[in-house]
PDB file of N, CA and C in Angstrom:
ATOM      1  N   UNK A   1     159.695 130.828 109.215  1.00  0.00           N
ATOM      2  CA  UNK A   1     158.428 130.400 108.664  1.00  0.00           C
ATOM      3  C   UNK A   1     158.695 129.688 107.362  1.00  0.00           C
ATOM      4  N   UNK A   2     158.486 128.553 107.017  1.00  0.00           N
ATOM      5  CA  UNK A   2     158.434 127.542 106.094  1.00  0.00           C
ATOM      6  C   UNK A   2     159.104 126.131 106.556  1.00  0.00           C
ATOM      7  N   UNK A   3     159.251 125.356 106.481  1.00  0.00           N
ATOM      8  CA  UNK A   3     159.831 124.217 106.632  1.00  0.00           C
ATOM      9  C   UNK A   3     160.110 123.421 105.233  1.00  0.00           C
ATOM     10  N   UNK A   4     160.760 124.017 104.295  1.00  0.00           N
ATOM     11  CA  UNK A   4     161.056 123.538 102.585  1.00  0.00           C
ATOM     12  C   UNK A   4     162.631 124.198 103.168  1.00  0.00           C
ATOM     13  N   UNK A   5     162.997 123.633 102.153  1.00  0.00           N
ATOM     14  CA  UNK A   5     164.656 123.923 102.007  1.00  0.00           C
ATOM     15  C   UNK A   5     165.476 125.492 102.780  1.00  0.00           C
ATOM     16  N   UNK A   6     165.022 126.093 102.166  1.00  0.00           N
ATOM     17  CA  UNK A   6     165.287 127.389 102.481  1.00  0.00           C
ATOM     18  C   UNK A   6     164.766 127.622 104.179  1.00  0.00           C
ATOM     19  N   UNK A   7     163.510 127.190 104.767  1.00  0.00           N
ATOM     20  CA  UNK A   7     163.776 127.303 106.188  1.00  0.00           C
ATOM     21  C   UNK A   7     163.927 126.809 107.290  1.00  0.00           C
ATOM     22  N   UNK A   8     164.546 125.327 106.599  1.00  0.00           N
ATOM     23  CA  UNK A   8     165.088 124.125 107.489  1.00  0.00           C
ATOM     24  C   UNK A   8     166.642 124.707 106.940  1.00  0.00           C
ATOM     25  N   UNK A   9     166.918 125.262 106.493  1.00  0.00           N
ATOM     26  CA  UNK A   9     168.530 125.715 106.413  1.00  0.00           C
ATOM     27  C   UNK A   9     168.537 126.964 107.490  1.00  0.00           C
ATOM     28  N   UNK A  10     167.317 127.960 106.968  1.00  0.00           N
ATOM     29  CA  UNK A  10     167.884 128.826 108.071  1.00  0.00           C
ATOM     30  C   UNK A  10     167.666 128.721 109.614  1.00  0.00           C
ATOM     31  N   UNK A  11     167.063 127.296 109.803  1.00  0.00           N
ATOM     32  CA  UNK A  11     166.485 127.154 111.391  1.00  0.00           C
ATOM     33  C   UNK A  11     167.920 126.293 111.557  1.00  0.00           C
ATOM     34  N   UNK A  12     168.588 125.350 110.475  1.00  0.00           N
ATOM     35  CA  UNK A  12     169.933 124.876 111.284  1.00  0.00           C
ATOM     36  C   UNK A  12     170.900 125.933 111.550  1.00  0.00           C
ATOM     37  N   UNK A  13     171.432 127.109 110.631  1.00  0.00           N
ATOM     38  CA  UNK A  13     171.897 128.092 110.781  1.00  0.00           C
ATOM     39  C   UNK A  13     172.114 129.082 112.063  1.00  0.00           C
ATOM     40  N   UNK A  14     170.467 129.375 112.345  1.00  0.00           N
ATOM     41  CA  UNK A  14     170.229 129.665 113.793  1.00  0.00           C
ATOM     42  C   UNK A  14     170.652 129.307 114.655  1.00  0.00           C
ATOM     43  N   UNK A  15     170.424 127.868 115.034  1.00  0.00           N
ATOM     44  CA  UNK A  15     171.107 126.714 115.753  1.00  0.00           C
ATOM     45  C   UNK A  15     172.166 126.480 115.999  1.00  0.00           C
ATOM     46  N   UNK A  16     172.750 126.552 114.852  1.00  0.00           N
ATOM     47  CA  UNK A  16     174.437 126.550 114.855  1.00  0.00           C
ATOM     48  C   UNK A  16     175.063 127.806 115.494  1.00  0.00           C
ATOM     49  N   UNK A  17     174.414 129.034 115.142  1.00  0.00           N
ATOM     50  CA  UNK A  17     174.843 130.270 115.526  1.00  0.00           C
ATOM     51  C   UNK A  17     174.608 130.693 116.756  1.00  0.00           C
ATOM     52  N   UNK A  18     173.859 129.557 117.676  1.00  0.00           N
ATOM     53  CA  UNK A  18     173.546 129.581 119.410  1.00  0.00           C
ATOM     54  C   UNK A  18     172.307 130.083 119.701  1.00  0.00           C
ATOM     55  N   UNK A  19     171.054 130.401 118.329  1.00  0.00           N
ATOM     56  CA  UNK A  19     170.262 131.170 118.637  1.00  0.00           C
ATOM     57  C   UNK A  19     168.720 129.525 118.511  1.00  0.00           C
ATOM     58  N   UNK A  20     167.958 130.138 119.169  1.00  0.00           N
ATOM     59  CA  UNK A  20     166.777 128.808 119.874  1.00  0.00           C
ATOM     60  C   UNK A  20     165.960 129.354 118.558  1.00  0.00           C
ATOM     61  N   UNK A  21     165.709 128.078 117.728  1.00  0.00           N
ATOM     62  CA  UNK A  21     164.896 127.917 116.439  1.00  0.00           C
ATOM     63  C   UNK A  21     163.753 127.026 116.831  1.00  0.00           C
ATOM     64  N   UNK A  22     162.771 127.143 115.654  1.00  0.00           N
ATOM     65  CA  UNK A  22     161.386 127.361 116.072  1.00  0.00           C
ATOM     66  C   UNK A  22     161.297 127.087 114.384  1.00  0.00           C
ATOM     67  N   UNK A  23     160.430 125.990 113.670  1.00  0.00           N
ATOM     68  CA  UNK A  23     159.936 126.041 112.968  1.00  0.00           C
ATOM     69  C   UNK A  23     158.211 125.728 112.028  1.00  0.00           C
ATOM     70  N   UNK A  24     157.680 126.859 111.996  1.00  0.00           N
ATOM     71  CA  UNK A  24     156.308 126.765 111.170  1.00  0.00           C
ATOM     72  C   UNK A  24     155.786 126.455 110.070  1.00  0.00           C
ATOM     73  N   UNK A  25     155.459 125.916 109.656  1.00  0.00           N
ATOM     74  CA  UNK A  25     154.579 125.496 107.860  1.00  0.00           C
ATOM     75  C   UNK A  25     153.127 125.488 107.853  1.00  0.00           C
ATOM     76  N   UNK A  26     152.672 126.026 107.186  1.00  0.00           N
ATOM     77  CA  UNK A  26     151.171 125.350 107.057  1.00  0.00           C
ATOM     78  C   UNK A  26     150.383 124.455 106.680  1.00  0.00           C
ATOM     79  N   UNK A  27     151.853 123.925 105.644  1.00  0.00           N
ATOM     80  CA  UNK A  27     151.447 122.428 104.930  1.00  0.00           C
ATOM     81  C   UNK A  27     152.160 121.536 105.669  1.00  0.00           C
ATOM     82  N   UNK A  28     151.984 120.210 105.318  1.00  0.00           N
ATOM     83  CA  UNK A  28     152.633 119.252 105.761  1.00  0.00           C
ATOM     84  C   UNK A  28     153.807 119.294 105.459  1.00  0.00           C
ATOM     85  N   UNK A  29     154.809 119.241 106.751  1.00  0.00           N
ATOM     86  CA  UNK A  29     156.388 118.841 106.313  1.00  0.00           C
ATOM     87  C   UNK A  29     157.004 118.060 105.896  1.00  0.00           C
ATOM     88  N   UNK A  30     157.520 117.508 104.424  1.00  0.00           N
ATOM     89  CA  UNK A  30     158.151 116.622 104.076  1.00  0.00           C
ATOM     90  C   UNK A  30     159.088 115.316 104.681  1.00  0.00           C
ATOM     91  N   UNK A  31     158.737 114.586 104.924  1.00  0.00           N
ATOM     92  CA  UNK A  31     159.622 113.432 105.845  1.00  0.00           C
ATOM     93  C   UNK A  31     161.327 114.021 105.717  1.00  0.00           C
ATOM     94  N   UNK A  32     161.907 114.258 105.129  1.00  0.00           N
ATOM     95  CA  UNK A  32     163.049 114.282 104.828  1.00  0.00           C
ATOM     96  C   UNK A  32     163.453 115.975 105.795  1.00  0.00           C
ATOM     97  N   UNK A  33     162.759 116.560 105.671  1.00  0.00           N
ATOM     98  CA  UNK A  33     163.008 117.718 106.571  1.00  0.00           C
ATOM     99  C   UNK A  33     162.589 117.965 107.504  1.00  0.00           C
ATOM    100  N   UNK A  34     161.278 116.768 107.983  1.00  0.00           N
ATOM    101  CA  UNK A  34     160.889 116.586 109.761  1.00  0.00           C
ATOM    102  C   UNK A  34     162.160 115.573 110.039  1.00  0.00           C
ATOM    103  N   UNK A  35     162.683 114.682 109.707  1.00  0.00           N
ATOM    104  CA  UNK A  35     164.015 113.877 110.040  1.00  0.00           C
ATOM    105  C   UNK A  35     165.109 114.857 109.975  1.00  0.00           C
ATOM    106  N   UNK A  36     165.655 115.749 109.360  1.00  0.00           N
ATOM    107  CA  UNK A  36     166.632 116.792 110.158  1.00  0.00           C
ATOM    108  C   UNK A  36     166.216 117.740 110.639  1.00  0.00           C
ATOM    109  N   UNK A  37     165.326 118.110 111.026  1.00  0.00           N
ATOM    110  CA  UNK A  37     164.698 119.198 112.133  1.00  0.00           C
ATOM    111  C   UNK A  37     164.246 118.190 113.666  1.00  0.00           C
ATOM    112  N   UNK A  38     164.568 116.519 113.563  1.00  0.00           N
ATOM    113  CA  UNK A  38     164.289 115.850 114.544  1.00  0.00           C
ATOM    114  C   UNK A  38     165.514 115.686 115.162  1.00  0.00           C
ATOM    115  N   UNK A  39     166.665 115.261 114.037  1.00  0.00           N
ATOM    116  CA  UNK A  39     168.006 115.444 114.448  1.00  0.00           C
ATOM    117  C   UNK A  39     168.822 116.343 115.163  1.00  0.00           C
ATOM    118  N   UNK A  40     168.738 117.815 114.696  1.00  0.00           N
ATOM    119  CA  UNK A  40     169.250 118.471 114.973  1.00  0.00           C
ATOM    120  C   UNK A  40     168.026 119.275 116.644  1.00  0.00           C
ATOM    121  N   UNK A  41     166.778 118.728 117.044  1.00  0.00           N
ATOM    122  CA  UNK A  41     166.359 118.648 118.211  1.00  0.00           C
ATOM    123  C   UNK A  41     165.501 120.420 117.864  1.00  0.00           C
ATOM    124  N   UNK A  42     165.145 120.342 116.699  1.00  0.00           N
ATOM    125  CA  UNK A  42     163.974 121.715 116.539  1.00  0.00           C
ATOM    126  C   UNK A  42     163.112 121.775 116.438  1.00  0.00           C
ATOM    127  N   UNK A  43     162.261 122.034 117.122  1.00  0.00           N
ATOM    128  CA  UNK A  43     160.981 121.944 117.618  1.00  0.00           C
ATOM    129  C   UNK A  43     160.315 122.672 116.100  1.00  0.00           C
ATOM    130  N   UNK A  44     159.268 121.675 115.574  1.00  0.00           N
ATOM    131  CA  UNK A  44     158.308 122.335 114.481  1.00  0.00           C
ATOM    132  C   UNK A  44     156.797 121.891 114.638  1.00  0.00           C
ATOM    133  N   UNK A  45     155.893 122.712 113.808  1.00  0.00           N
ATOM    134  CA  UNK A  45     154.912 122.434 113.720  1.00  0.00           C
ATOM    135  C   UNK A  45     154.216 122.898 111.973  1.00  0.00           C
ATOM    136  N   UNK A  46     153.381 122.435 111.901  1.00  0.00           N
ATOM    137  CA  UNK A  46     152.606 121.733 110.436  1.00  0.00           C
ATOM    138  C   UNK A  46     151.654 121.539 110.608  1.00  0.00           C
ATOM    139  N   UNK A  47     150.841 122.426 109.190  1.00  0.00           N
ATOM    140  CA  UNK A  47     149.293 122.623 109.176  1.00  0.00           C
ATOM    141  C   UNK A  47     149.027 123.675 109.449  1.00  0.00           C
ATOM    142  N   UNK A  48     149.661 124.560 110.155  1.00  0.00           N
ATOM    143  CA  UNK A  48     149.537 125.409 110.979  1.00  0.00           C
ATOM    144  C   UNK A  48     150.590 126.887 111.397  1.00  0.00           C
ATOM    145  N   UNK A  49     150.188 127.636 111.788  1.00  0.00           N
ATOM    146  CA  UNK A  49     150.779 128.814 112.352  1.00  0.00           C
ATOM    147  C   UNK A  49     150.524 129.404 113.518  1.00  0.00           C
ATOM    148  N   UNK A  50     151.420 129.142 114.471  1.00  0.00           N
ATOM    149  CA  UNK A  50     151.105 129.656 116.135  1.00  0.00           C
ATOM    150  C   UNK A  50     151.157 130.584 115.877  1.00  0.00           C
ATOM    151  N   UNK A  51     149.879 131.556 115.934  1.00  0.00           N
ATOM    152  CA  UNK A  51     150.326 132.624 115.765  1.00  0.00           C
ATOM    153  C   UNK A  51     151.130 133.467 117.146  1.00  0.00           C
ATOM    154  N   UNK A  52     150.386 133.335 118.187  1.00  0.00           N
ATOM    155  CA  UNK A  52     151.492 134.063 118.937  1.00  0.00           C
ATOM    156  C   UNK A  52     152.778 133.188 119.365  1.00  0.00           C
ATOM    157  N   UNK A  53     152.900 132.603 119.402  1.00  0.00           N
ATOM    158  CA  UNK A  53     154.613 131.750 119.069  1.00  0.00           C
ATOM    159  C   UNK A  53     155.482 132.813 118.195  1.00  0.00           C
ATOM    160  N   UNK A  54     154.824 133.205 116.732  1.00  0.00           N
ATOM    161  CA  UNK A  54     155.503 134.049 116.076  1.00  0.00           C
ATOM    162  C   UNK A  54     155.891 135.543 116.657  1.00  0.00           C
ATOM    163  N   UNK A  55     154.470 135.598 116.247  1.00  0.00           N
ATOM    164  CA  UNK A  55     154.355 137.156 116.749  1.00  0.00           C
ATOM    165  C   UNK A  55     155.317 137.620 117.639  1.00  0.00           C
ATOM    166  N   UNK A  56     155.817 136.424 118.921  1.00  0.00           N
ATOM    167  CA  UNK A  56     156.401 136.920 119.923  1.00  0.00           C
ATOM    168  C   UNK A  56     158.058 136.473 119.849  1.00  0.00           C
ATOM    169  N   UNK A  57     158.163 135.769 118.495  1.00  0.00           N
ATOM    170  CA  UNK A  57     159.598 135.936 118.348  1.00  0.00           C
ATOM    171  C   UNK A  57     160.569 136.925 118.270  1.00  0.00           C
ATOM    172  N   UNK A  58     161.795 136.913 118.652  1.00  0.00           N
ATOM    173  CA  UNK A  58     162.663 138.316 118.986  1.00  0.00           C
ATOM    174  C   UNK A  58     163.147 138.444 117.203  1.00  0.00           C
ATOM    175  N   UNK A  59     163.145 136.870 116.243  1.00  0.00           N
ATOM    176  CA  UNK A  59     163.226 137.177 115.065  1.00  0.00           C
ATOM    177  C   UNK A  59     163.016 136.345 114.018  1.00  0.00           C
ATOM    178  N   UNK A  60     162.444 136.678 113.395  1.00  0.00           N
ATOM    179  CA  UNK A  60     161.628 135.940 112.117  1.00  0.00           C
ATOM    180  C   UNK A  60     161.790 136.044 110.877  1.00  0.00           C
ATOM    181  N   UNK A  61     162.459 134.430 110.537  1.00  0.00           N
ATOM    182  CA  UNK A  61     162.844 134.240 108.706  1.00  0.00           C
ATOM    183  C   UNK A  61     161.729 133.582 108.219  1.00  0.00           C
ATOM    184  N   UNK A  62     161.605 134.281 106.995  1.00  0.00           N
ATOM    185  CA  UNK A  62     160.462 134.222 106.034  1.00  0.00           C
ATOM    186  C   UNK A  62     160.565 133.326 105.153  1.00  0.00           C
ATOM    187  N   UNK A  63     160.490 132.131 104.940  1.00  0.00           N
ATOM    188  CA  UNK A  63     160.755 131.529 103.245  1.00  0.00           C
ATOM    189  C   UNK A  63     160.499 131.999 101.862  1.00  0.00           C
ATOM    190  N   UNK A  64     160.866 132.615 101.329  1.00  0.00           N
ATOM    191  CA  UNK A  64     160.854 133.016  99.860  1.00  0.00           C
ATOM    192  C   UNK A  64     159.509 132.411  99.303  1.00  0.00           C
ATOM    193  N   UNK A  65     158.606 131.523  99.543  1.00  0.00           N
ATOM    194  CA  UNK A  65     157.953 130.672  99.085  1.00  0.00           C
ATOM    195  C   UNK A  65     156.510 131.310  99.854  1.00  0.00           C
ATOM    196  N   UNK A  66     156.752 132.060 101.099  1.00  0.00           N
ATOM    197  CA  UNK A  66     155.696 132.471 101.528  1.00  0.00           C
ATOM    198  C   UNK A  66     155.318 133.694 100.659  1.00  0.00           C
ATOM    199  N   UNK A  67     153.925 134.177 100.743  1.00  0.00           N
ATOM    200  CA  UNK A  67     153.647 136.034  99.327  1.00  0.00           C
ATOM    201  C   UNK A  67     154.014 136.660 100.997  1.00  0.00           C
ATOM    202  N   UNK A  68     154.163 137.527 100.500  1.00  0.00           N
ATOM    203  CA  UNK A  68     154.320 139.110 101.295  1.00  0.00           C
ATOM    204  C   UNK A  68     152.564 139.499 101.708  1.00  0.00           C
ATOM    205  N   UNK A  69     151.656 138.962 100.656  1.00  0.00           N
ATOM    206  CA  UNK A  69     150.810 139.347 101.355  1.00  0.00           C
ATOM    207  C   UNK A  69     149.642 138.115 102.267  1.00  0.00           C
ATOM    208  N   UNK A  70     150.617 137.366 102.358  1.00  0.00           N
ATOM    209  CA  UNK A  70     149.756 136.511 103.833  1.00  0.00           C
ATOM    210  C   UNK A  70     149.246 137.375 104.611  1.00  0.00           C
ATOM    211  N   UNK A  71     148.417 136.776 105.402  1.00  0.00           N
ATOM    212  CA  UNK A  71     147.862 137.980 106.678  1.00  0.00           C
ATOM    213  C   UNK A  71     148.815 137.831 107.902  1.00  0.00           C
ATOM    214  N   UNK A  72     149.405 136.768 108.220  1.00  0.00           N
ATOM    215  CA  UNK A  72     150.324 136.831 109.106  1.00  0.00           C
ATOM    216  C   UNK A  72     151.705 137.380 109.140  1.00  0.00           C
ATOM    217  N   UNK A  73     151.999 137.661 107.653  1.00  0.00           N
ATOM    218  CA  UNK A  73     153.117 138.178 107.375  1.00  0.00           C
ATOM    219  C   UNK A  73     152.793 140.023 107.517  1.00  0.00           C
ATOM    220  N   UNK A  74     151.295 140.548 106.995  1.00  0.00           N
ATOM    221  CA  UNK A  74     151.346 141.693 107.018  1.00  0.00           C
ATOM    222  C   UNK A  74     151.271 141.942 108.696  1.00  0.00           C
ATOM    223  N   UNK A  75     150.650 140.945 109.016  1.00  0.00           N
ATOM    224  CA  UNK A  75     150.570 141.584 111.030  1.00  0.00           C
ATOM    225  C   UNK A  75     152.346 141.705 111.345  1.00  0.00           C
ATOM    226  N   UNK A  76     153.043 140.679 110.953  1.00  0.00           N
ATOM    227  CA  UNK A  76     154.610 140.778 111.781  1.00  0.00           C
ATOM    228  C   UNK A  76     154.910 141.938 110.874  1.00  0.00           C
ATOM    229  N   UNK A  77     154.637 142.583 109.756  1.00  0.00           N
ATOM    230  CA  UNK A  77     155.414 143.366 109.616  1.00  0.00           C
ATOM    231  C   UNK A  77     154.413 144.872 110.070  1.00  0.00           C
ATOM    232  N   UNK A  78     153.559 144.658 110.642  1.00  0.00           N
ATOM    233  CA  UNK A  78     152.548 146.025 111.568  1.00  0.00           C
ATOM    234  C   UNK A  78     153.227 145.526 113.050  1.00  0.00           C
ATOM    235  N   UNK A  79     153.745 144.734 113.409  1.00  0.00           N
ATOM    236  CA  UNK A  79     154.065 144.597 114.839  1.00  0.00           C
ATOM    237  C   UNK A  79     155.143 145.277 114.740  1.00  0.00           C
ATOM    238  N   UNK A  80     156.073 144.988 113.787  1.00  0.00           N
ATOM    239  CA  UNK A  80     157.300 145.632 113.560  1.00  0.00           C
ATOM    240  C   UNK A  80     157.556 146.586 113.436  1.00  0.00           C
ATOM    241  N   UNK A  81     156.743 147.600 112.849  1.00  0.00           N
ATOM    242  CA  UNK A  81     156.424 148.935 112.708  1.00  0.00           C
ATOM    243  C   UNK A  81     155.776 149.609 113.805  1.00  0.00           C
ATOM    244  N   UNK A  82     155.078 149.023 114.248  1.00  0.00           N
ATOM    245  CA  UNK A  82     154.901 149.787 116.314  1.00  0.00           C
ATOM    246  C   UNK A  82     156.027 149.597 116.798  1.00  0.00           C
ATOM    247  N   UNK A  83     157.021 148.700 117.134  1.00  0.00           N
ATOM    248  CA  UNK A  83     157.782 148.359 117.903  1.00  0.00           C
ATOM    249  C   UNK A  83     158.576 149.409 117.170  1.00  0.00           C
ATOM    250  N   UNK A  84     158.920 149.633 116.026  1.00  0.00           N
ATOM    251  CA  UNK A  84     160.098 150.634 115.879  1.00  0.00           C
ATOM    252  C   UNK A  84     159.561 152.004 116.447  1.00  0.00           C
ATOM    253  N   UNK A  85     158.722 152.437 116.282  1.00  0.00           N
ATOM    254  CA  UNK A  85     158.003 153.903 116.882  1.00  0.00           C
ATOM    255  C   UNK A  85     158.195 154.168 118.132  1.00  0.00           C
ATOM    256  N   UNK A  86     157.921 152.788 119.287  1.00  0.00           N
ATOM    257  CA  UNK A  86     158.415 152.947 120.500  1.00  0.00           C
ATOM    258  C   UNK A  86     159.530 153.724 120.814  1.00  0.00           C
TER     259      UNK A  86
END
């Protein structure tokens, strides 16, 4: 979640590491980081938050830039907390 520096690094990271990246922003993405998230073939979106796209990821990096208390951030971390109880 972010598309600023910090989570266009960790979506190439992913990528590199064999794992299928996925990137969200709510603001508009900077030309310079929709051109290497086009390069490297990672699917993003801007303006916006799928939310179940997320929700149903097996794992989710946060940008430093997002608060802790978004509402989408407190749901993944209540999804996360059922799923560990299971």
């Amino acid at each position: 979640m972010g598309a600023g520096e910090s989570g266009v690094g960790a979506a190439l990271l992913a990528k590199a590491k064999g794992f299928e990246a996925f990137v969200s922003d709510m603001s508009a993405v900077k030309e310079n980081y929709k051109n290497i998230l086009l390069k490297h073939a990672i699917p993003f979106e801007e303006n916006k938050h799928t939310e179940e796209l997320i929700l149903n990821a097996d794992e989710i990096v946060k940008s430093p830039g997002i608060p802790d208390k978004a509402p989408l951030i407190k749901k993944i971390k209540e999804r996360a907390f059922l799923l560990f109880l299971k």
